[in-house]
N, C-alpha and C. Protein backbone atom coordinates (compact mmCIF):
# COMPACT_ATOMS: atom_id res chain seq x y z
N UNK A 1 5.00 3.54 9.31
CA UNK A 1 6.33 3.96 9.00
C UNK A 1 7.23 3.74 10.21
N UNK A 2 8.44 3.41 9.94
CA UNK A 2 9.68 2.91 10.99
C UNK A 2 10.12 4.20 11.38
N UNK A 3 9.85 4.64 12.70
CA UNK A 3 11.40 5.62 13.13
C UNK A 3 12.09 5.30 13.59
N UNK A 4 13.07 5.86 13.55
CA UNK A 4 14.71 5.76 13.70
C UNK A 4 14.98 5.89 15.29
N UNK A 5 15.05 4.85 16.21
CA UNK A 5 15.75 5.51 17.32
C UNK A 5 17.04 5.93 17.58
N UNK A 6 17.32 7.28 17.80
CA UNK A 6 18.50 8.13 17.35
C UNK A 6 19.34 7.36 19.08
N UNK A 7 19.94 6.49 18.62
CA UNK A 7 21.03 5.75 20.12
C UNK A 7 22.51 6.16 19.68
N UNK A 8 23.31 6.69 20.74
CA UNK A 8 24.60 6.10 20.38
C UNK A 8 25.44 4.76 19.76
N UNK A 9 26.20 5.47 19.21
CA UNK A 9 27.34 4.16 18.67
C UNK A 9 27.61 3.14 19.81
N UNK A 10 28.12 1.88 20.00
CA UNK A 10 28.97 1.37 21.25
C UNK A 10 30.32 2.07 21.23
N UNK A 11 30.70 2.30 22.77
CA UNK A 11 32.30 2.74 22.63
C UNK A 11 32.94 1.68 21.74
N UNK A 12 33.97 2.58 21.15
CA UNK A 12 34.89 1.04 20.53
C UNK A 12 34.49 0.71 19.32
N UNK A 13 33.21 0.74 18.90
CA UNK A 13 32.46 -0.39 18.05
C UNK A 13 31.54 0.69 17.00
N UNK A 14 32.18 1.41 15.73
CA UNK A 14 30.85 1.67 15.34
C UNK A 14 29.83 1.02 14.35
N UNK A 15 29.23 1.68 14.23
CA UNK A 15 27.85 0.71 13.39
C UNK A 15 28.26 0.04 12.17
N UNK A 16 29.36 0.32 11.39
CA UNK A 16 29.70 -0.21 10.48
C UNK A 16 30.16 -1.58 11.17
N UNK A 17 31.17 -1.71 11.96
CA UNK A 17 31.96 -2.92 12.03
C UNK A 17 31.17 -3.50 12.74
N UNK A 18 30.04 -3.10 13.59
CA UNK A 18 29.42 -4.14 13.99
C UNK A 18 28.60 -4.79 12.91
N UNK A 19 27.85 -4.18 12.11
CA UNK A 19 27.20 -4.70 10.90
C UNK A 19 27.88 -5.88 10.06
N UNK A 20 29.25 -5.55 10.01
CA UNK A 20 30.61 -6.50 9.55
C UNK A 20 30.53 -7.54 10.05
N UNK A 21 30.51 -7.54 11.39
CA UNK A 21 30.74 -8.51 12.44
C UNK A 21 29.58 -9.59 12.08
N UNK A 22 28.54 -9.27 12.03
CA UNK A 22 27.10 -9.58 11.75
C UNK A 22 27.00 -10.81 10.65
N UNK A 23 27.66 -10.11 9.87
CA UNK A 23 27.05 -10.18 8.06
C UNK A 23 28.22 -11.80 8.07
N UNK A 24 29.66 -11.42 8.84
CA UNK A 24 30.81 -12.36 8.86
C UNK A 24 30.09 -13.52 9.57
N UNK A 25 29.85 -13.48 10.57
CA UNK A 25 29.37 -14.54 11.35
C UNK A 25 27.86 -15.30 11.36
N UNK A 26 26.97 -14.62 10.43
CA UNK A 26 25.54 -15.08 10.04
C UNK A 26 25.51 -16.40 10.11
N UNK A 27 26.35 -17.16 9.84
CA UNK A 27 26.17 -18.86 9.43
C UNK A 27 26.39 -19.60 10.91
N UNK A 28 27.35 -18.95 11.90
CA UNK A 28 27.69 -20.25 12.68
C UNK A 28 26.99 -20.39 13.47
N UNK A 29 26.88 -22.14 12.88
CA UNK A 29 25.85 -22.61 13.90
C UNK A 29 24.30 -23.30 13.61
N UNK A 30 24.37 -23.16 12.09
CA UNK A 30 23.78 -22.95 11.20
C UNK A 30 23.51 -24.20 10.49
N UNK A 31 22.31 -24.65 9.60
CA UNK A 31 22.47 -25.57 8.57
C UNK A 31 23.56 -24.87 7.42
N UNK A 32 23.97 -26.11 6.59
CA UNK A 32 24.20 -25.67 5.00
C UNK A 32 23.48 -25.47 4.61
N UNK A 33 24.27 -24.05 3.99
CA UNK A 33 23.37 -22.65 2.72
C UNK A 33 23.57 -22.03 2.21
N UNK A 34 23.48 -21.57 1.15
CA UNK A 34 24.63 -20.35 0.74
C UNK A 34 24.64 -19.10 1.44
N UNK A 35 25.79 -18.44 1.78
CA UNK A 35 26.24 -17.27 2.91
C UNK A 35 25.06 -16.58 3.16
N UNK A 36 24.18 -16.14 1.72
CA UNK A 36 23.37 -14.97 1.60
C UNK A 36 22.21 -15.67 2.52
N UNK A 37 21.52 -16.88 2.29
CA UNK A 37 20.86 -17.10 3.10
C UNK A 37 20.50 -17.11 4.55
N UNK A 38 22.00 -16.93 5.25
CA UNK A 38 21.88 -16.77 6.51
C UNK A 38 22.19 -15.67 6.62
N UNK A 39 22.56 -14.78 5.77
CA UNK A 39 22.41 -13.20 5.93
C UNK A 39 21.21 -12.38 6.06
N UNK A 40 20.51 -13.24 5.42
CA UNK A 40 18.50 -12.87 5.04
C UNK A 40 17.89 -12.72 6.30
N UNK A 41 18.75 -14.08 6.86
CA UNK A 41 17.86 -14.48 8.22
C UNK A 41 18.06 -13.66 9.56
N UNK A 42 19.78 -13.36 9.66
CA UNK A 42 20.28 -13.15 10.65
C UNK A 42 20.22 -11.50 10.35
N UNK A 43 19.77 -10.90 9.40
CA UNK A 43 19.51 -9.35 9.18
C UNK A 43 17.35 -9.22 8.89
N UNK A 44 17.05 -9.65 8.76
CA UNK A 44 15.81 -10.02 8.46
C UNK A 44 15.67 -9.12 7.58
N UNK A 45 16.47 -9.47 5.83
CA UNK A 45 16.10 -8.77 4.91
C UNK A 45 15.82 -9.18 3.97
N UNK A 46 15.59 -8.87 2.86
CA UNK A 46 15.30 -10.19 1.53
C UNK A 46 16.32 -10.56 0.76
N UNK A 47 16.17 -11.20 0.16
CA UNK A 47 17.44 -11.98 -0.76
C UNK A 47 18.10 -10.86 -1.82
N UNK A 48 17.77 -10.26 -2.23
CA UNK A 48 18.70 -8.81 -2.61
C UNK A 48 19.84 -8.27 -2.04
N UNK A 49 18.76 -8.02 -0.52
CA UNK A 49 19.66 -6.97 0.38
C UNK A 49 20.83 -7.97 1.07
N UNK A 50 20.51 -8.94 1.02
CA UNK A 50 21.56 -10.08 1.87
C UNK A 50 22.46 -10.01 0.92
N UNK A 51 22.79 -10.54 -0.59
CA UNK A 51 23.43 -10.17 -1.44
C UNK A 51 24.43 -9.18 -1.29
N UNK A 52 23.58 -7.89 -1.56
CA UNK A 52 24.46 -6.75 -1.64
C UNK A 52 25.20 -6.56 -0.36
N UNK A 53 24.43 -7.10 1.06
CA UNK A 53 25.78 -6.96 2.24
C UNK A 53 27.03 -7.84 2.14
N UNK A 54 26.94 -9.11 1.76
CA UNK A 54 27.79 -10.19 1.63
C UNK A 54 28.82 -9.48 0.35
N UNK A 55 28.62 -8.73 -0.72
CA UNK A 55 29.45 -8.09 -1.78
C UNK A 55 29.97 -6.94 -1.01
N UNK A 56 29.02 -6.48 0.08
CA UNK A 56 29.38 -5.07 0.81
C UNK A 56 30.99 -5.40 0.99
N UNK A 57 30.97 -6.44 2.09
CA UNK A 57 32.42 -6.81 3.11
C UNK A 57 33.29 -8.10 2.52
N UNK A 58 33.18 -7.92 1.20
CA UNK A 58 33.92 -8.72 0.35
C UNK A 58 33.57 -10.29 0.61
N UNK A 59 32.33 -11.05 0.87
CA UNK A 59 32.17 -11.89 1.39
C UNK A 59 31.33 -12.18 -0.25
N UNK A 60 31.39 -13.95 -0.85
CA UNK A 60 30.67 -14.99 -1.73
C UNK A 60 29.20 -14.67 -0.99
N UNK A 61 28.53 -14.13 -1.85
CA UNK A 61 26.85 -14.59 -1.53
C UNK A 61 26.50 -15.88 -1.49
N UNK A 62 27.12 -16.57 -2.60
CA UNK A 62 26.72 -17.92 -2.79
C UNK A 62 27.33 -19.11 -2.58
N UNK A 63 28.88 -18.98 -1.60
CA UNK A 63 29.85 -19.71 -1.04
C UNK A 63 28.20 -20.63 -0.02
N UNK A 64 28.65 -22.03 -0.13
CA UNK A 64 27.61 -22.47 0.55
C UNK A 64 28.51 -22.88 2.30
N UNK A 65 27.75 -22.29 3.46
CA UNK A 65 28.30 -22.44 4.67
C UNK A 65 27.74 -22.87 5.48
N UNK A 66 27.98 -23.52 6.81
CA UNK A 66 27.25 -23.61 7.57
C UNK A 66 27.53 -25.52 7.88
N UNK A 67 26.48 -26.33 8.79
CA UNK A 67 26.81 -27.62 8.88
C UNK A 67 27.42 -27.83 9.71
């Protein structure tokens, strides 16, 4: 089982918008793919959860990016 290391936020920065930041920028730099795919990668989650973050921050799961 995973525990949680209980860390502060960054000043400035909390966990949400950095997650934002994350989910926005997954592709650059990247082959062409659709968004979610480099969300999978760059969050190391499965193709569901990449989904539902890319719908999270108003972002196309399936806009293909990258190249």
């Amino acid at each position: 089982m995973s525990e949680r290391v209980n860390a502060p936020e960054l000043p400035g920065l909390p966990d949400e918008e950095l997650l934002r930041r994350a989910v926005r920028g997954a592709w650059r730099g990247r082959r062409r793919a659709p968004r979610w795919v480099h969300v999978r990668d760059a969050c190391a989650v499965g193709s569901t959860s990449a989904h539902a973050l890319c719908r999270r921050f108003g972002l196309d799961p399936d806009e293909e990016v990258g190249g």
